[in-house]
N, C-alpha and C. Protein backbone atom coordinates (compact mmCIF):
# COMPACT_ATOMS: atom_id res chain seq x y z
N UNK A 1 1.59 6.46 14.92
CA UNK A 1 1.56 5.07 15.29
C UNK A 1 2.77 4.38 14.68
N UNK A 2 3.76 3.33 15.41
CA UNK A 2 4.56 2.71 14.81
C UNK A 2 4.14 1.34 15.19
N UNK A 3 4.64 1.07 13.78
CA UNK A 3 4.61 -0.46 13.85
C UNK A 3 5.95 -1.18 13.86
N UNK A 4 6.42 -1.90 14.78
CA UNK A 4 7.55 -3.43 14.16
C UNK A 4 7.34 -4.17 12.98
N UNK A 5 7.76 -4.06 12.01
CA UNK A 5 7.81 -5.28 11.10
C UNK A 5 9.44 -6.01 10.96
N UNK A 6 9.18 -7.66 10.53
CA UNK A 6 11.09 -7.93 10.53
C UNK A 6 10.61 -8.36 9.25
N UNK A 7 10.96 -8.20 8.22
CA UNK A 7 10.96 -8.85 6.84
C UNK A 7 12.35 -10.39 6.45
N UNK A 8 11.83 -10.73 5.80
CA UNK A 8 12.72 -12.14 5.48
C UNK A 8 13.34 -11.69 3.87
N UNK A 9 12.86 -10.52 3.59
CA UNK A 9 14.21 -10.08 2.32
C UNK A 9 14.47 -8.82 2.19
N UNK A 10 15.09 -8.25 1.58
CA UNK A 10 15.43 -6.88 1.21
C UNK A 10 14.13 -6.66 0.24
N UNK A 11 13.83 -7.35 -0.64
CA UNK A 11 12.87 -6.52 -1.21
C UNK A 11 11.33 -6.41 -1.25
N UNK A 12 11.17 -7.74 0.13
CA UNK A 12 9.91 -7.14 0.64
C UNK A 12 10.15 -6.06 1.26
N UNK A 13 11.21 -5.71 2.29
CA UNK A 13 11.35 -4.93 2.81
C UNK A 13 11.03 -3.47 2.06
N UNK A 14 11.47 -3.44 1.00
CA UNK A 14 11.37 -1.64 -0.27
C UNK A 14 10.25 -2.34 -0.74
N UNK A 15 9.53 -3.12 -0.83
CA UNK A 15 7.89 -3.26 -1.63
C UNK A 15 6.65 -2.75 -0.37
N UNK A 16 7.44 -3.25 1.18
CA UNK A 16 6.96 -2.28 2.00
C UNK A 16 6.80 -0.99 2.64
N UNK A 17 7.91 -0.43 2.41
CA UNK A 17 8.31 1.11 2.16
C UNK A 17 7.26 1.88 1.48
N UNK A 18 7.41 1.34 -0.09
CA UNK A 18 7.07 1.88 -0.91
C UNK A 18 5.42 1.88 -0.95
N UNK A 19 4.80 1.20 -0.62
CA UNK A 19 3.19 1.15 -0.32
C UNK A 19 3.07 1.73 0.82
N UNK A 20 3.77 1.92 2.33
CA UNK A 20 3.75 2.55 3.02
C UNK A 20 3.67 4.14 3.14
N UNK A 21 4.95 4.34 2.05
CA UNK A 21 4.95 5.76 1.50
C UNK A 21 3.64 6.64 1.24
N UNK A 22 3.66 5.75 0.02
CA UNK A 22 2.07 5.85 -0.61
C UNK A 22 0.69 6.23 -0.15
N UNK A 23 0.81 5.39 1.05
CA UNK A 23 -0.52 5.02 2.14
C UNK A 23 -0.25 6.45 2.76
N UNK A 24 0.49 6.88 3.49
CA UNK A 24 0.96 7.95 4.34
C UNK A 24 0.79 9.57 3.82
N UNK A 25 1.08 9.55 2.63
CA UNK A 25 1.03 10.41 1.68
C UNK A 25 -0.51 11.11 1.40
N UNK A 26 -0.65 10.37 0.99
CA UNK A 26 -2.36 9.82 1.01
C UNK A 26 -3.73 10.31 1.80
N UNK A 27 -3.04 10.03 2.90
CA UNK A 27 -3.72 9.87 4.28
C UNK A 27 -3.60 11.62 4.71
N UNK A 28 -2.23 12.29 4.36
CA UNK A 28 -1.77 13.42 4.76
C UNK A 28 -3.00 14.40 3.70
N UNK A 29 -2.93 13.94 2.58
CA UNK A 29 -3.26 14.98 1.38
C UNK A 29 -4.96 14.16 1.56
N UNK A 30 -5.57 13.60 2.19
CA UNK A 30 -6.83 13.41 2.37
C UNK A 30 -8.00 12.75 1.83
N UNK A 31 -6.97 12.45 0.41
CA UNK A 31 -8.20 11.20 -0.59
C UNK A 31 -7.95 9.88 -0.04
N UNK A 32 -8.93 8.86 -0.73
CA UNK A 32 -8.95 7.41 -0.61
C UNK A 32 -7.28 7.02 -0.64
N UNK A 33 -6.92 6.31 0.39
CA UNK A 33 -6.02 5.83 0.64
C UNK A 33 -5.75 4.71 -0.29
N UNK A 34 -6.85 4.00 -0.48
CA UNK A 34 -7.26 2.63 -1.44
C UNK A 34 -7.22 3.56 -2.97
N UNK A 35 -8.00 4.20 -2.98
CA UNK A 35 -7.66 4.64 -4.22
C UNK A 35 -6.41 4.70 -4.89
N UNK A 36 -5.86 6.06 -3.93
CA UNK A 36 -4.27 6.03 -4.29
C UNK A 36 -3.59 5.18 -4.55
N UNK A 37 -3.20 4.07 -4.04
CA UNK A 37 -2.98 2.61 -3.88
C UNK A 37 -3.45 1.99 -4.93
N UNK A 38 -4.40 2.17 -5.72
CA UNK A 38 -5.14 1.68 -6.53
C UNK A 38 -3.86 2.75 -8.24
N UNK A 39 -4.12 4.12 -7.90
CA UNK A 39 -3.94 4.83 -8.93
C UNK A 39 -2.31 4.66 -8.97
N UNK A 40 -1.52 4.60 -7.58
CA UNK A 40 -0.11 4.35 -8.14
C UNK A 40 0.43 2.73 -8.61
N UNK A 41 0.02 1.97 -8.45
CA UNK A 41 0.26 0.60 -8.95
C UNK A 41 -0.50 0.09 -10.08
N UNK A 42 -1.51 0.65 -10.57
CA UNK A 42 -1.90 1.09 -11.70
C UNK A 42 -2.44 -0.83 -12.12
N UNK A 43 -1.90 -0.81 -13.34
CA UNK A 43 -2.42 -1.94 -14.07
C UNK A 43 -1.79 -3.37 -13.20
N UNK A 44 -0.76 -3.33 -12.12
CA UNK A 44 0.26 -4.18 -11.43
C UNK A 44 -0.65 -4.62 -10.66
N UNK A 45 -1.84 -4.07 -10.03
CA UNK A 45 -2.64 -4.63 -9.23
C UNK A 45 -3.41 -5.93 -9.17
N UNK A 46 -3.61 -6.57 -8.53
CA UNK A 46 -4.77 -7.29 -9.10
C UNK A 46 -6.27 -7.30 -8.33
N UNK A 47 -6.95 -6.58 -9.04
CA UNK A 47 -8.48 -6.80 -8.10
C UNK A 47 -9.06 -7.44 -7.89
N UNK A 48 -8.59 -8.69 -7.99
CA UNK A 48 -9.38 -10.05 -7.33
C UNK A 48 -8.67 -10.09 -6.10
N UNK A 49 -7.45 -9.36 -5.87
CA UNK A 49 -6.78 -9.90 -4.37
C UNK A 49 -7.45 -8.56 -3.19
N UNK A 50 -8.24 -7.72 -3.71
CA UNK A 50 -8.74 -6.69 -2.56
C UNK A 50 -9.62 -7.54 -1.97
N UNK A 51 -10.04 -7.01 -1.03
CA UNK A 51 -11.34 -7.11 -0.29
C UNK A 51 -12.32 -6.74 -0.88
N UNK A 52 -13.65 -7.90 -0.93
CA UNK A 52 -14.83 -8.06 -1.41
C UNK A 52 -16.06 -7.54 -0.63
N UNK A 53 -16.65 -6.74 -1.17
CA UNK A 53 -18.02 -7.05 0.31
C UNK A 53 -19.03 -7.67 0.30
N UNK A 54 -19.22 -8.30 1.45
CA UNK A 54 -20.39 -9.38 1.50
C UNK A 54 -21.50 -9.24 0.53
């Protein structure tokens, strides 16, 4: 699947890469995608900004 994105800087642009990477990687080798995501950004995250469930 491709997506278009146009970014308004260079370094959203490599902050999107780089979670993209991640996600893809992920997805290939078969664990939680969220997890991963979770385990490479580590303490940078913030878990009030995920999704909550009802």
């Amino acid at each position: 699947m491709i997506f278009w994105v146009v970014f308004r800087s260079t370094s959203g642009a490599e902050a999107y890469a780089m979670v993209a990477t991640v996600l893809q990687t992920a997805h290939k080798r078969g664990p939680d995608a969220l997890g991963t995501l979770i385990q490479a950004l580590g303490s940078t995250l913030d878990p009030n900004l995920l999704p909550q469930p009802p």
